[in-house]
C-alpha atoms as a PDB file:
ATOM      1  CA  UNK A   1       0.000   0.000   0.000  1.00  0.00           C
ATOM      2  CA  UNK A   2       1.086   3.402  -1.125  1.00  0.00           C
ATOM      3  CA  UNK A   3       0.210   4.828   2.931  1.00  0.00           C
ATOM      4  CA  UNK A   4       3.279   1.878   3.926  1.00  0.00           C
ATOM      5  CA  UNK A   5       6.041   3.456   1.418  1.00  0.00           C
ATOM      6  CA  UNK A   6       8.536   5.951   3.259  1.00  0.00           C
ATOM      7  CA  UNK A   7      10.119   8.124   0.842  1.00  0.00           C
ATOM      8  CA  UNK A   8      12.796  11.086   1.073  1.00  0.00           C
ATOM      9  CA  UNK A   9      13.128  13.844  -1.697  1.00  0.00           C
ATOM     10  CA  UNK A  10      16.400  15.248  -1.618  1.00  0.00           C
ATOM     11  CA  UNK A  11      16.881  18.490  -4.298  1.00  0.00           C
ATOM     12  CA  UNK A  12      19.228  21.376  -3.355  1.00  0.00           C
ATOM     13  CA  UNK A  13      15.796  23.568  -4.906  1.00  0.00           C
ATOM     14  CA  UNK A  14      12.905  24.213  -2.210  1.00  0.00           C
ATOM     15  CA  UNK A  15      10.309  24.527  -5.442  1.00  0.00           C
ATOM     16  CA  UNK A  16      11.637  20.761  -6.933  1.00  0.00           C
ATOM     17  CA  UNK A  17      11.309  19.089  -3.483  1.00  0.00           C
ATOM     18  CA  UNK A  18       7.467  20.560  -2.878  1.00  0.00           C
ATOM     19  CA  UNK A  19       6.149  19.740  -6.975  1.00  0.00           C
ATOM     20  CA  UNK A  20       7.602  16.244  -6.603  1.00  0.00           C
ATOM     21  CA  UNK A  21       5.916  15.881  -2.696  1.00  0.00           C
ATOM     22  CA  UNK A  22       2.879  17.019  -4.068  1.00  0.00           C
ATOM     23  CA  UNK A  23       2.575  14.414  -7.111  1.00  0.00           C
ATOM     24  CA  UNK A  24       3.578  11.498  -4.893  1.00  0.00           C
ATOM     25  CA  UNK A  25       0.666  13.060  -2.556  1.00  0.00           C
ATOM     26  CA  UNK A  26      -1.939  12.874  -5.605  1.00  0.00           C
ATOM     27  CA  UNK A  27      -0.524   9.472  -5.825  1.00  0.00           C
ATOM     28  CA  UNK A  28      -1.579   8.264  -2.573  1.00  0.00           C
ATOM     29  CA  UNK A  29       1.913   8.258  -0.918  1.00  0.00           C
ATOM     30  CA  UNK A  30       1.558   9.979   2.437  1.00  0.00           C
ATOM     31  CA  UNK A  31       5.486   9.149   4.743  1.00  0.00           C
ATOM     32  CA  UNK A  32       7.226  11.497   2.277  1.00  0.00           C
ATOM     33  CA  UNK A  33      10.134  13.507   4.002  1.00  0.00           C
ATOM     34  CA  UNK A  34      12.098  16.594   2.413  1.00  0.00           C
ATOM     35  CA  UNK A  35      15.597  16.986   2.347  1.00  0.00           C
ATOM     36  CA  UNK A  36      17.865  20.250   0.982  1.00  0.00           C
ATOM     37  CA  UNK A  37      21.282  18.338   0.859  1.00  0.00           C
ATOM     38  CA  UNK A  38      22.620  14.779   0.995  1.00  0.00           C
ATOM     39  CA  UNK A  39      23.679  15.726   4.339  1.00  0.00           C
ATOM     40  CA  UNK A  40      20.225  15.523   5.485  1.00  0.00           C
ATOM     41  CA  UNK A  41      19.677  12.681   3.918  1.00  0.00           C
ATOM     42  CA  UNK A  42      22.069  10.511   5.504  1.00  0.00           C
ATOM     43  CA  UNK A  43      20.965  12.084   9.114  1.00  0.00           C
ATOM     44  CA  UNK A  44      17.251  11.181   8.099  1.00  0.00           C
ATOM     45  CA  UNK A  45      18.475   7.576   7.287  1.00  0.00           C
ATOM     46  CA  UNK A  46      20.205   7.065  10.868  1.00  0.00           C
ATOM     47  CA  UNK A  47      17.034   8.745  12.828  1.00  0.00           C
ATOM     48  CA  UNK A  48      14.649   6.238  10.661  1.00  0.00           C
ATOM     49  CA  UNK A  49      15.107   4.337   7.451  1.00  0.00           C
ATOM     50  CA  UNK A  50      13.218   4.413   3.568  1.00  0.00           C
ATOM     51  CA  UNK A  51      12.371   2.075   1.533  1.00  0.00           C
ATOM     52  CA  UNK A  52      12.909   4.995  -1.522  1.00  0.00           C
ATOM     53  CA  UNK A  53      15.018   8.327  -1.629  1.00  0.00           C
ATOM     54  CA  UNK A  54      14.394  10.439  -4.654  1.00  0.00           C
ATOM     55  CA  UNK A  55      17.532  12.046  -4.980  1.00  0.00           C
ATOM     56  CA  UNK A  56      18.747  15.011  -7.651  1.00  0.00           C
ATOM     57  CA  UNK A  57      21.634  13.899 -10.019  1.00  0.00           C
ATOM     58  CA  UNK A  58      23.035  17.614  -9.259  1.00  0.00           C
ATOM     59  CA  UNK A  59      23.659  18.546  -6.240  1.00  0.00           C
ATOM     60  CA  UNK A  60      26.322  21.183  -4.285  1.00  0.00           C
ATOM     61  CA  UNK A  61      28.635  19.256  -1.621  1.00  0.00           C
ATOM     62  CA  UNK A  62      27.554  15.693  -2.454  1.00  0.00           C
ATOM     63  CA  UNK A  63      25.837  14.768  -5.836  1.00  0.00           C
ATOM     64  CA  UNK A  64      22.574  11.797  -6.261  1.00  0.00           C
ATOM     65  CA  UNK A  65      25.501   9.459  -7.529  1.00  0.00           C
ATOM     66  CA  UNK A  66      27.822   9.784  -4.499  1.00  0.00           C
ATOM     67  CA  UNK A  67      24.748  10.241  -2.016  1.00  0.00           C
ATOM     68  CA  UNK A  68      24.194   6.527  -3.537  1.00  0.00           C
ATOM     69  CA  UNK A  69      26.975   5.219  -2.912  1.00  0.00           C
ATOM     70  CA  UNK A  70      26.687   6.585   1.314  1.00  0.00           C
ATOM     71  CA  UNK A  71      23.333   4.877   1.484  1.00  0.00           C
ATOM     72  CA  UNK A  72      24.694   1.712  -0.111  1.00  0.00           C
ATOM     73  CA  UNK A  73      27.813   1.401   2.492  1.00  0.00           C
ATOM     74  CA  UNK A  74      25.015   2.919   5.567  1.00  0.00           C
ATOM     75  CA  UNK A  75      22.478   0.128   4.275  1.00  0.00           C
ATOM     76  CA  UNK A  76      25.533  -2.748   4.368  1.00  0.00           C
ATOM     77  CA  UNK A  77      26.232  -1.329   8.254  1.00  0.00           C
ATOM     78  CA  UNK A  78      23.096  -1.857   9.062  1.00  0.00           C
ATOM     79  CA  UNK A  79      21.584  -4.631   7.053  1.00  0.00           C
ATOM     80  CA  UNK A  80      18.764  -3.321   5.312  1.00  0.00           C
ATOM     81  CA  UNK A  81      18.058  -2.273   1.356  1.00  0.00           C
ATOM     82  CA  UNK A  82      17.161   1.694   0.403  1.00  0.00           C
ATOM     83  CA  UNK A  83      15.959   1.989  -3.461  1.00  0.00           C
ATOM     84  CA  UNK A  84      17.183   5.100  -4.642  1.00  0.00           C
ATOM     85  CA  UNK A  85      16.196   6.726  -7.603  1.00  0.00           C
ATOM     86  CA  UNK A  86      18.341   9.562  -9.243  1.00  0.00           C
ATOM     87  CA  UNK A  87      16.329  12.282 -11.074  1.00  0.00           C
ATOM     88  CA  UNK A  88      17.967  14.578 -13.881  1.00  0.00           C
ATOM     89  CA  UNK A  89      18.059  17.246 -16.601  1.00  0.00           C
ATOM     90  CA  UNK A  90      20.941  15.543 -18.275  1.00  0.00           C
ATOM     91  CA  UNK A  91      19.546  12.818 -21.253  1.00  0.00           C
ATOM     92  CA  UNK A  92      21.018  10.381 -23.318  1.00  0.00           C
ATOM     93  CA  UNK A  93      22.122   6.535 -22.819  1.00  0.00           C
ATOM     94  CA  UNK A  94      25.745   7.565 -21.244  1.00  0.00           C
ATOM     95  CA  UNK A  95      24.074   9.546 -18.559  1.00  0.00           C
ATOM     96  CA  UNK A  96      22.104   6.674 -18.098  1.00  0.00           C
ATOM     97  CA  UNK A  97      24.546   4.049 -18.176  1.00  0.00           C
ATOM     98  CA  UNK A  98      26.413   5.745 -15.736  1.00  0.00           C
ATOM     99  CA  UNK A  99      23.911   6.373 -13.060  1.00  0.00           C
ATOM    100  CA  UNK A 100      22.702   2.224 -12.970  1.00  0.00           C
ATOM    101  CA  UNK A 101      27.039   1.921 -12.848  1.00  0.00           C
ATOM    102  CA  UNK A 102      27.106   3.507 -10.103  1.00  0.00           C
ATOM    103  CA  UNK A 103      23.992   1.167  -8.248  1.00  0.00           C
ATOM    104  CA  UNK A 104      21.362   3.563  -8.775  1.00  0.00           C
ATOM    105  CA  UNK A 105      17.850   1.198  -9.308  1.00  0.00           C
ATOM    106  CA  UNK A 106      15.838   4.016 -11.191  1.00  0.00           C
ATOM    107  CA  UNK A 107      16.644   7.260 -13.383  1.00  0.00           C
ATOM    108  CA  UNK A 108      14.160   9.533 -14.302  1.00  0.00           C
ATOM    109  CA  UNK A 109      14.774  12.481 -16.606  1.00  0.00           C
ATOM    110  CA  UNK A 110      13.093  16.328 -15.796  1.00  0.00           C
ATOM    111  CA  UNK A 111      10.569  17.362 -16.280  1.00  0.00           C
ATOM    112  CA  UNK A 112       9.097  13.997 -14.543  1.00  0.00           C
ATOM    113  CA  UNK A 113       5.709  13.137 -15.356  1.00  0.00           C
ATOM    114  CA  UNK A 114       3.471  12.686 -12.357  1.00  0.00           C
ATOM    115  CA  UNK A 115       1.965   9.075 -12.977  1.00  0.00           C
ATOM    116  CA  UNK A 116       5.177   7.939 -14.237  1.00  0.00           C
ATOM    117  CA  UNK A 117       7.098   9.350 -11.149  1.00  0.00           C
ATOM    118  CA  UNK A 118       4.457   7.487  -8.924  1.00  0.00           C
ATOM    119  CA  UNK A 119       4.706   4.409 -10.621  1.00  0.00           C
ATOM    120  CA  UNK A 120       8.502   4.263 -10.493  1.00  0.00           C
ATOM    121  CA  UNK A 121       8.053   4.895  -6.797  1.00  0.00           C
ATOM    122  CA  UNK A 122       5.641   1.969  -6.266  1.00  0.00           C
ATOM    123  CA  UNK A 123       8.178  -0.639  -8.044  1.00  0.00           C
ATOM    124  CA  UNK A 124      11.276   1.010  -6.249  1.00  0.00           C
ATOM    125  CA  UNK A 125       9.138   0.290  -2.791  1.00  0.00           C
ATOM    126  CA  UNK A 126       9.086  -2.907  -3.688  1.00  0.00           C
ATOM    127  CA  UNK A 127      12.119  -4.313  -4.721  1.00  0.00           C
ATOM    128  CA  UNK A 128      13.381  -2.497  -1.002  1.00  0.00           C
ATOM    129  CA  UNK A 129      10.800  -4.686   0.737  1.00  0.00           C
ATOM    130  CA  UNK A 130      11.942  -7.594  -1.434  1.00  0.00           C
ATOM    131  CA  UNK A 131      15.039  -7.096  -0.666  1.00  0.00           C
ATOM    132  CA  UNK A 132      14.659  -6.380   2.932  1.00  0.00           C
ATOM    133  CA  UNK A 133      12.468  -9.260   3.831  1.00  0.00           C
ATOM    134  CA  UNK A 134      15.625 -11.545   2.200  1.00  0.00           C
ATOM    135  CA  UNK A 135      17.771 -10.262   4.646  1.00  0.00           C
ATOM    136  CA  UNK A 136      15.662 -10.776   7.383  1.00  0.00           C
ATOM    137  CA  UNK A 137      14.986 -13.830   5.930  1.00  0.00           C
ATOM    138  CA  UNK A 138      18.661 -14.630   6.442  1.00  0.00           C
ATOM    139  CA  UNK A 139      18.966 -13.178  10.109  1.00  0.00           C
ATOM    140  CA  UNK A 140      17.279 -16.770  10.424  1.00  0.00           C
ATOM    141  CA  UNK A 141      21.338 -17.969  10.163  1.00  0.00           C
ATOM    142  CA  UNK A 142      21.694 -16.362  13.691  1.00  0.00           C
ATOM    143  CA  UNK A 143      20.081 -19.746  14.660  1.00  0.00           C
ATOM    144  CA  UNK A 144      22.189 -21.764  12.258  1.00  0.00           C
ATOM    145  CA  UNK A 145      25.257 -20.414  13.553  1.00  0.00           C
ATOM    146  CA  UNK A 146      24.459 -21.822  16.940  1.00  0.00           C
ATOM    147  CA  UNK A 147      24.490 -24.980  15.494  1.00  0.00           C
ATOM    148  CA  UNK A 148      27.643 -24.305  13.784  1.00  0.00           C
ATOM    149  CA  UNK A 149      29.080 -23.064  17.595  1.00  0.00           C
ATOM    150  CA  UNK A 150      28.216 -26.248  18.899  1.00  0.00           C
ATOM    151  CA  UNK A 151      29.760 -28.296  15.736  1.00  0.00           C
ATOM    152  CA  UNK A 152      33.375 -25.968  16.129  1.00  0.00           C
ATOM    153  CA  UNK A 153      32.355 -25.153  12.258  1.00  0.00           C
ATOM    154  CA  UNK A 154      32.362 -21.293  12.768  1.00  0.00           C
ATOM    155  CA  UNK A 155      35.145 -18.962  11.701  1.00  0.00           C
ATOM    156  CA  UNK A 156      35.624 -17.152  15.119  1.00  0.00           C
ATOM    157  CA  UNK A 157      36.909 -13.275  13.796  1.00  0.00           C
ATOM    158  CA  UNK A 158      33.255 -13.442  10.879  1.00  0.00           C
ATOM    159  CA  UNK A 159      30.994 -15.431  12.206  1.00  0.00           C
ATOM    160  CA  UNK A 160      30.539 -17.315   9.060  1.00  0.00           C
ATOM    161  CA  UNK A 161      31.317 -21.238   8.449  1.00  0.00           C
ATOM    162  CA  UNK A 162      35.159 -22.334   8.319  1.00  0.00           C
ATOM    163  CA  UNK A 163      36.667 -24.954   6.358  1.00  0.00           C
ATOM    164  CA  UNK A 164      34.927 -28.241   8.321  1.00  0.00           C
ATOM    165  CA  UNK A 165      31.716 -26.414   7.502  1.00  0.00           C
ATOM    166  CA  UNK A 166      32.270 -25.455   3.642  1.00  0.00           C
ATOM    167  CA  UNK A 167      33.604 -29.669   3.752  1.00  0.00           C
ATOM    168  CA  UNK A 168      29.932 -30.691   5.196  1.00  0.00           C
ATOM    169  CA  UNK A 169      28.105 -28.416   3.128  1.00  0.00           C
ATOM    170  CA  UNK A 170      29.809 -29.471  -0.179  1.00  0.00           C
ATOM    171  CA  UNK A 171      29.355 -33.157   1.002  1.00  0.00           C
ATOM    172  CA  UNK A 172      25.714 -32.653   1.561  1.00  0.00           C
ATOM    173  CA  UNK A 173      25.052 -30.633  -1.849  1.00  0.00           C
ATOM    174  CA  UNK A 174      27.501 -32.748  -3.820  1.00  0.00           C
ATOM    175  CA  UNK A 175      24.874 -35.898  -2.324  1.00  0.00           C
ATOM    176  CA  UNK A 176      22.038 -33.968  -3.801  1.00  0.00           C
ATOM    177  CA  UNK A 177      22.949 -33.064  -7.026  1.00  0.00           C
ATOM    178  CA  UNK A 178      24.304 -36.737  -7.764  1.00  0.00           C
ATOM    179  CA  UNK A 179      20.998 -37.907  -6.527  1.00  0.00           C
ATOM    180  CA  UNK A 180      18.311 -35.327  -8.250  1.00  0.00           C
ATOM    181  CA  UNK A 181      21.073 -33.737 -10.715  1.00  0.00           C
ATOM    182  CA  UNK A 182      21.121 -29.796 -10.865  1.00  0.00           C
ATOM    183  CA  UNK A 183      24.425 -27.963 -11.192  1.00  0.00           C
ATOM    184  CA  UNK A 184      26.645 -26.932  -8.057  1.00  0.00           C
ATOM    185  CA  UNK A 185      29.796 -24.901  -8.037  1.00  0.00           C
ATOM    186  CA  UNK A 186      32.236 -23.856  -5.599  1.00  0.00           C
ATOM    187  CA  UNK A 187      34.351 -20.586  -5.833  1.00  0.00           C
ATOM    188  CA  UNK A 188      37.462 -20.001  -3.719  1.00  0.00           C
ATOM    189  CA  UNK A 189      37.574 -16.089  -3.463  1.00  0.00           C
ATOM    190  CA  UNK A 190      41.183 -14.804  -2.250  1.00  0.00           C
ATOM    191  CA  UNK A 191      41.405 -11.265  -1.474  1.00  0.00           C
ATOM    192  CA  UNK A 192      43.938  -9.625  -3.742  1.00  0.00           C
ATOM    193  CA  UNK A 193      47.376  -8.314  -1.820  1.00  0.00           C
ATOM    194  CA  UNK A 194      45.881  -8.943   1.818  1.00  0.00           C
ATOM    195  CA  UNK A 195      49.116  -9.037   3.327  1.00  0.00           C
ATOM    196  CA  UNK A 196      50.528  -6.292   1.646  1.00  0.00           C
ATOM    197  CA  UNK A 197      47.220  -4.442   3.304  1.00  0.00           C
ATOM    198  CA  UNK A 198      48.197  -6.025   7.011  1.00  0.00           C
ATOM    199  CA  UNK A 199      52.197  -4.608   6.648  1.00  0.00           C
ATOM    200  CA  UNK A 200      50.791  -1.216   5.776  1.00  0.00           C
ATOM    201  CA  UNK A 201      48.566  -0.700   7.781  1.00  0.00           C
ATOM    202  CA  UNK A 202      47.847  -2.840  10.730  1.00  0.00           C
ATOM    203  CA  UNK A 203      46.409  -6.260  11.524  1.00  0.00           C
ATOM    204  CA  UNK A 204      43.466  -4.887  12.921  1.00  0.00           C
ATOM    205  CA  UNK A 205      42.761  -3.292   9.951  1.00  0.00           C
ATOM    206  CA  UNK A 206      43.429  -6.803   8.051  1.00  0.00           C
ATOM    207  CA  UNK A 207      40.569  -8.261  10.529  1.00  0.00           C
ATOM    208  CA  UNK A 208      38.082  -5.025  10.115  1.00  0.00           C
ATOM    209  CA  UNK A 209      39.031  -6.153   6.501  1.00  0.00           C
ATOM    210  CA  UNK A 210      38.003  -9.759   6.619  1.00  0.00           C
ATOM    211  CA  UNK A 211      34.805  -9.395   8.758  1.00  0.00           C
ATOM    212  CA  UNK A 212      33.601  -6.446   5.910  1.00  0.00           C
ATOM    213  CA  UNK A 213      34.532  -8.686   3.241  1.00  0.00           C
ATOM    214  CA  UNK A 214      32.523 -11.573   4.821  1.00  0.00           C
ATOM    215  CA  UNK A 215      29.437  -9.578   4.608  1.00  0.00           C
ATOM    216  CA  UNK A 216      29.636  -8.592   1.118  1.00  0.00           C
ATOM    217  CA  UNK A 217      30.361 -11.822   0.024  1.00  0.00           C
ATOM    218  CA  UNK A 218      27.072 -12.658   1.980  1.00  0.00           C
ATOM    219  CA  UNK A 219      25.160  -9.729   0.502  1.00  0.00           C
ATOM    220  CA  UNK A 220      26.206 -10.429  -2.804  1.00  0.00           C
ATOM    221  CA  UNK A 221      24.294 -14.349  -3.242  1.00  0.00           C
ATOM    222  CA  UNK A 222      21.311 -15.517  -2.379  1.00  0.00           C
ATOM    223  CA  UNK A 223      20.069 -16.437   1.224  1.00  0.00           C
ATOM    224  CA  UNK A 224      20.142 -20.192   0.002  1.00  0.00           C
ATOM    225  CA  UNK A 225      24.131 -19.910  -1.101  1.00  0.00           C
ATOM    226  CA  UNK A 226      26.708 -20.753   1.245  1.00  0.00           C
ATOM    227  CA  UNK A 227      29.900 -18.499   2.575  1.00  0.00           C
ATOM    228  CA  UNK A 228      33.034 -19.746   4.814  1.00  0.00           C
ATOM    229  CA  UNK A 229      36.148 -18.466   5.796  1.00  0.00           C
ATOM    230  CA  UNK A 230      38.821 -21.409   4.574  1.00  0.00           C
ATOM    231  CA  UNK A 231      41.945 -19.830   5.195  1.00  0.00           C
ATOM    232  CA  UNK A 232      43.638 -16.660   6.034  1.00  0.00           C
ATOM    233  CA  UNK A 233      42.174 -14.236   3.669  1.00  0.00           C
ATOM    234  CA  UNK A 234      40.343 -16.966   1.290  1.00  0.00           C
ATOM    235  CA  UNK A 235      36.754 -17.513   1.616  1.00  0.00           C
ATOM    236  CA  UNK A 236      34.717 -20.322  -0.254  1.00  0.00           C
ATOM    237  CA  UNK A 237      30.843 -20.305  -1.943  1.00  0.00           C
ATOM    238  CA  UNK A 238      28.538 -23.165  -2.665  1.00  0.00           C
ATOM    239  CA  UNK A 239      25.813 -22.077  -5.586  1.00  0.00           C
ATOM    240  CA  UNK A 240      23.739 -25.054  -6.115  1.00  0.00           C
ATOM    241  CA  UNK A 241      20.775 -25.243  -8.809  1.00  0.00           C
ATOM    242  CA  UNK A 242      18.169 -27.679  -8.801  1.00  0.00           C
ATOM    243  CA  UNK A 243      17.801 -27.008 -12.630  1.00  0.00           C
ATOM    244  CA  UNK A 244      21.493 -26.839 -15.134  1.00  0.00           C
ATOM    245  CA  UNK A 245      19.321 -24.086 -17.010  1.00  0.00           C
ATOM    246  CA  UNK A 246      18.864 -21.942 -13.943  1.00  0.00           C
ATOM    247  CA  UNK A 247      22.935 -21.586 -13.905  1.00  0.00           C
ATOM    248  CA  UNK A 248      24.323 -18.422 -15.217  1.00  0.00           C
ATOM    249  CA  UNK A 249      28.122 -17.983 -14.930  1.00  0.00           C
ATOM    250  CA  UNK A 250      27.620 -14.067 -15.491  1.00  0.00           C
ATOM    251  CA  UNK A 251      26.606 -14.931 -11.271  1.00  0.00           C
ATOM    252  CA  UNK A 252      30.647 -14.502 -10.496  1.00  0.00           C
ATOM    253  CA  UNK A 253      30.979 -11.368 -12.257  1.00  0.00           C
ATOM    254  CA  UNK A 254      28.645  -9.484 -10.545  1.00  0.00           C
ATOM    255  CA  UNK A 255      30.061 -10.954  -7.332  1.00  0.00           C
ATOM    256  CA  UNK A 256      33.351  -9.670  -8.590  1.00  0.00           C
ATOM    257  CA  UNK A 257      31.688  -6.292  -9.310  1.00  0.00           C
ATOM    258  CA  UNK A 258      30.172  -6.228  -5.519  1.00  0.00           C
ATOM    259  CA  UNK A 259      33.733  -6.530  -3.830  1.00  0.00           C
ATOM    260  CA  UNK A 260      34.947  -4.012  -5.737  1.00  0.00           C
ATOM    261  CA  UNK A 261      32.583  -1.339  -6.737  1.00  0.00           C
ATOM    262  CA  UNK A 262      32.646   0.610  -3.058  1.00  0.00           C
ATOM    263  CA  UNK A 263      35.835   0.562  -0.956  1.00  0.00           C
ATOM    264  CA  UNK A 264      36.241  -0.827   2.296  1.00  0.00           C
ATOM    265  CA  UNK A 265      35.516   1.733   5.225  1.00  0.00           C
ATOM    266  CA  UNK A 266      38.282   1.143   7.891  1.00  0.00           C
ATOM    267  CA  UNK A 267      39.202   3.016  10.736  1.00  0.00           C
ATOM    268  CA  UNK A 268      42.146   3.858   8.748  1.00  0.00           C
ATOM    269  CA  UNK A 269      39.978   5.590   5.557  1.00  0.00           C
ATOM    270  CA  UNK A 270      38.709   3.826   2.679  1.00  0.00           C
ATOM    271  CA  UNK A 271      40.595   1.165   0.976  1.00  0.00           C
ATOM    272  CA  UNK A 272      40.114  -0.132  -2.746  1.00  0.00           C
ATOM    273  CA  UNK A 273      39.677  -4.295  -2.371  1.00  0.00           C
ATOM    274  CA  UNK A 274      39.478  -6.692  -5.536  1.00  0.00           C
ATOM    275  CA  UNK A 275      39.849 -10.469  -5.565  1.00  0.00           C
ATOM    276  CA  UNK A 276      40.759 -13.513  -7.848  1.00  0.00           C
ATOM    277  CA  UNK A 277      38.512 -15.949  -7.624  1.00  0.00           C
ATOM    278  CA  UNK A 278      38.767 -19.785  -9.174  1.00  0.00           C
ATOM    279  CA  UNK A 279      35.281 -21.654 -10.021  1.00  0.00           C
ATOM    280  CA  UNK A 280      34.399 -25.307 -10.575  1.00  0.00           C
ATOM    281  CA  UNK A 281      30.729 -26.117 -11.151  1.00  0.00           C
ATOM    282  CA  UNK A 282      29.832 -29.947 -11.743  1.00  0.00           C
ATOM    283  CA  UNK A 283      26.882 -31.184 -13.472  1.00  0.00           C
ATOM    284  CA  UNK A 284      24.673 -33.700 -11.775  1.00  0.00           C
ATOM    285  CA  UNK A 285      23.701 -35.264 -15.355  1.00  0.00           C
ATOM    286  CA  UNK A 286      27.014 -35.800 -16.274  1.00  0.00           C
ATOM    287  CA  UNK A 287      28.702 -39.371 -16.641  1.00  0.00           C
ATOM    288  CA  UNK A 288      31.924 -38.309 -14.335  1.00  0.00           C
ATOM    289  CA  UNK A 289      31.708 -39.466 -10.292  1.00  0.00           C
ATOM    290  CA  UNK A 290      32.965 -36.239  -8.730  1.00  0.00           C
ATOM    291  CA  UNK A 291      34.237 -36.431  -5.321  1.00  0.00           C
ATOM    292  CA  UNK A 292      34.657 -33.118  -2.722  1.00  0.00           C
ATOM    293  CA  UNK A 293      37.958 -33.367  -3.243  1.00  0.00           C
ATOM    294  CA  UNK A 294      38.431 -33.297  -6.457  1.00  0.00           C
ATOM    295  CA  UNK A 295      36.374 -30.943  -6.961  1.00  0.00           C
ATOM    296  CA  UNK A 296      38.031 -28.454  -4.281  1.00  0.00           C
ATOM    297  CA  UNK A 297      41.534 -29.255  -5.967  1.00  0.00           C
ATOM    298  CA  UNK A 298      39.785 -27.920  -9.309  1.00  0.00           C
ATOM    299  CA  UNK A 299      38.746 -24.871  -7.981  1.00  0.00           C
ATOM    300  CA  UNK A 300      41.797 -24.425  -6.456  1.00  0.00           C
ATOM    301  CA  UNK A 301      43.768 -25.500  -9.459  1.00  0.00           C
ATOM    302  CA  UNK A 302      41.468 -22.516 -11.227  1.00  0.00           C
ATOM    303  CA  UNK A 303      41.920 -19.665  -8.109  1.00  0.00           C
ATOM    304  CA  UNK A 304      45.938 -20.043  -8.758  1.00  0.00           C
ATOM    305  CA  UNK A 305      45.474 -19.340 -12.145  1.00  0.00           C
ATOM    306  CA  UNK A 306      43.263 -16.361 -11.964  1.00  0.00           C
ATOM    307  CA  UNK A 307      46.312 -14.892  -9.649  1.00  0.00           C
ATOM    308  CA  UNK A 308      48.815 -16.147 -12.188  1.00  0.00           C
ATOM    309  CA  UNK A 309      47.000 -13.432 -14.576  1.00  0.00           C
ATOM    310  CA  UNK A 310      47.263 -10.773 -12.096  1.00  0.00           C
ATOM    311  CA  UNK A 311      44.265  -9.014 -10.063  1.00  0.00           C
ATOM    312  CA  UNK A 312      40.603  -9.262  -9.978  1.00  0.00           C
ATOM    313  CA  UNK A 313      40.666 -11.988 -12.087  1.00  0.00           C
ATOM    314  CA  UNK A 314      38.142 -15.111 -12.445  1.00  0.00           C
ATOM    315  CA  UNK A 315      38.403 -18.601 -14.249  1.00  0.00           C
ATOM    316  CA  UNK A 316      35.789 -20.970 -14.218  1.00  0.00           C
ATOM    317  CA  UNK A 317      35.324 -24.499 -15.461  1.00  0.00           C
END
């Protein structure tokens, strides 16, 4: 319901912010805030969340396309989803291109047309509460990790599964996808020059680091997917599909894109992070017997030579 959708309008122009307030109103949208700089914004968003901000592409101090990027790194301290949609004079694909780059989920063009500015609204509302009630959905691993206390499977400095775990898991999904085929891969994710990070700055920056890393890596598959900590700074997945078809390898670059499009915020300023990641995905329908072994020495086999071809790299088979 349009009376449950909390919106901000942010616009540097007092006339913008009350013509836009005043078409959502017509709309039916009634929790509609008004901001005069990203500032405000972000001190709105601590007070009480949105599930929309309506934010102006031009803007003194702090522009629509950086104020994006503070509610995406506010909304991954705090576990919760903000659609934001970026409004503009400026037309054309590249201007386009450039705002859904930079994680915008709308763009609008001036002057905005009232019913399409509501409807835009509506659909940003709810991919928020889709993607809100997904990560409540996976607070639910709260209670899993108990379980994983008890079974000394938890990685103690992220609170997500270590090696014994990522071994059960793969055992389990390996013994499903023999049995009722599917596809399942596993992708060892090693974070590019970690310990060059820990000698220049400090190891509790390297741990700050890891435990940031952890959550993106959570944030960036679905609730069903599985992350561990299996080493030092390398971190494992498990992606299984019931159907081959459903299995899209384009998945790992938009991982990829996830670790690196923000930097990390450490107590030492923000630092750039990229990783090389090596992929093995087994078919359930095929003729070979895979074992979890093998096909952890594959992946691994693929993660060195993603680093042999320098940063940020990926190879999958």
């Amino acid at each position: 319901m349009h009376a449950d959708l909390s919106i901000i309008i942010v616009d540097d122009m007092q006339f913008s912010r009350a013509v836009l307030r005043s078409a959502l109103q017509k709309e039916g949208y009634e929790d509609i805030r008004l901001a005069a700089s990203a500032s405000d914004v972000l001190d709105m968003l601590q007070t009480r969340s949105a599930d929309v901000v309506l934010a102006d592409w031009v803007m003194p101090e702090m522009n629509g396309l950086e104020l994006t990027h503070a509610i995406r790194q506010m909304d991954e301290e705090h576990n919760r989803y903000t659609s934001v949609i970026v409004f503009t004079a400026m037309e054309g694909e590249e201007a386009m291109m450039e705002a859904f780059q930079q994680g915008v989920d709308d763009y609008l063009t001036k002057p905005v047309n009232n019913k399409e500015l509501g409807a835009r609204v509506y659909a940003a509302g709810r991919l928020a509460t889709l993607h809100n009630t997904l990560l409540q959905t996976s607070s639910a691993l709260s209670v899993a990790n108990n379980y994983l206390e008890e079974m000394n499977t938890t990685d103690p400095l992220t609170g997500i599964g270590n090696s014994r775990y990522i071994n059960r898991q793969l055992e389990a999904q390996l013994l499903q996808t023999h049995s009722r085929g599917g596809e399942l891969c596993l992708a060892l994710v090693d974070i590019d020059r970690f310990q060059h990070i820990n000698n220049q700055h400090s190891y509790e920056t390297g741990d700050s680091i890891l435990k940031a890393f952890a959550r993106r890596l959570r944030r960036a598959i679905r609730p069903m997917d599985v992350v561990g900590r299996i080493g030092a700074d390398e971190f494992a997945l498990i992606l299984s599909y019931s159907e081959p078809t459903q299995f899209r390898s384009s998945i790992f670059d938009r991982i990829r894109e996830t670790i690196r499009q923000r930097p990390l915020q450490t107590g030492q300023g923000e630092l750039e992070l990229t990783a090389s990641m090596g992929v093995y995905c087994f078919n359930g329908g095929g003729d070979g017997i895979e074992t979890v072994q093998e096909i952890i020495q594959q992946a691994r086999k693929n993660l060195r030579e993603a680093q042999q071809q320098g940063s940020n790299q990926i190879v999958i088979s």
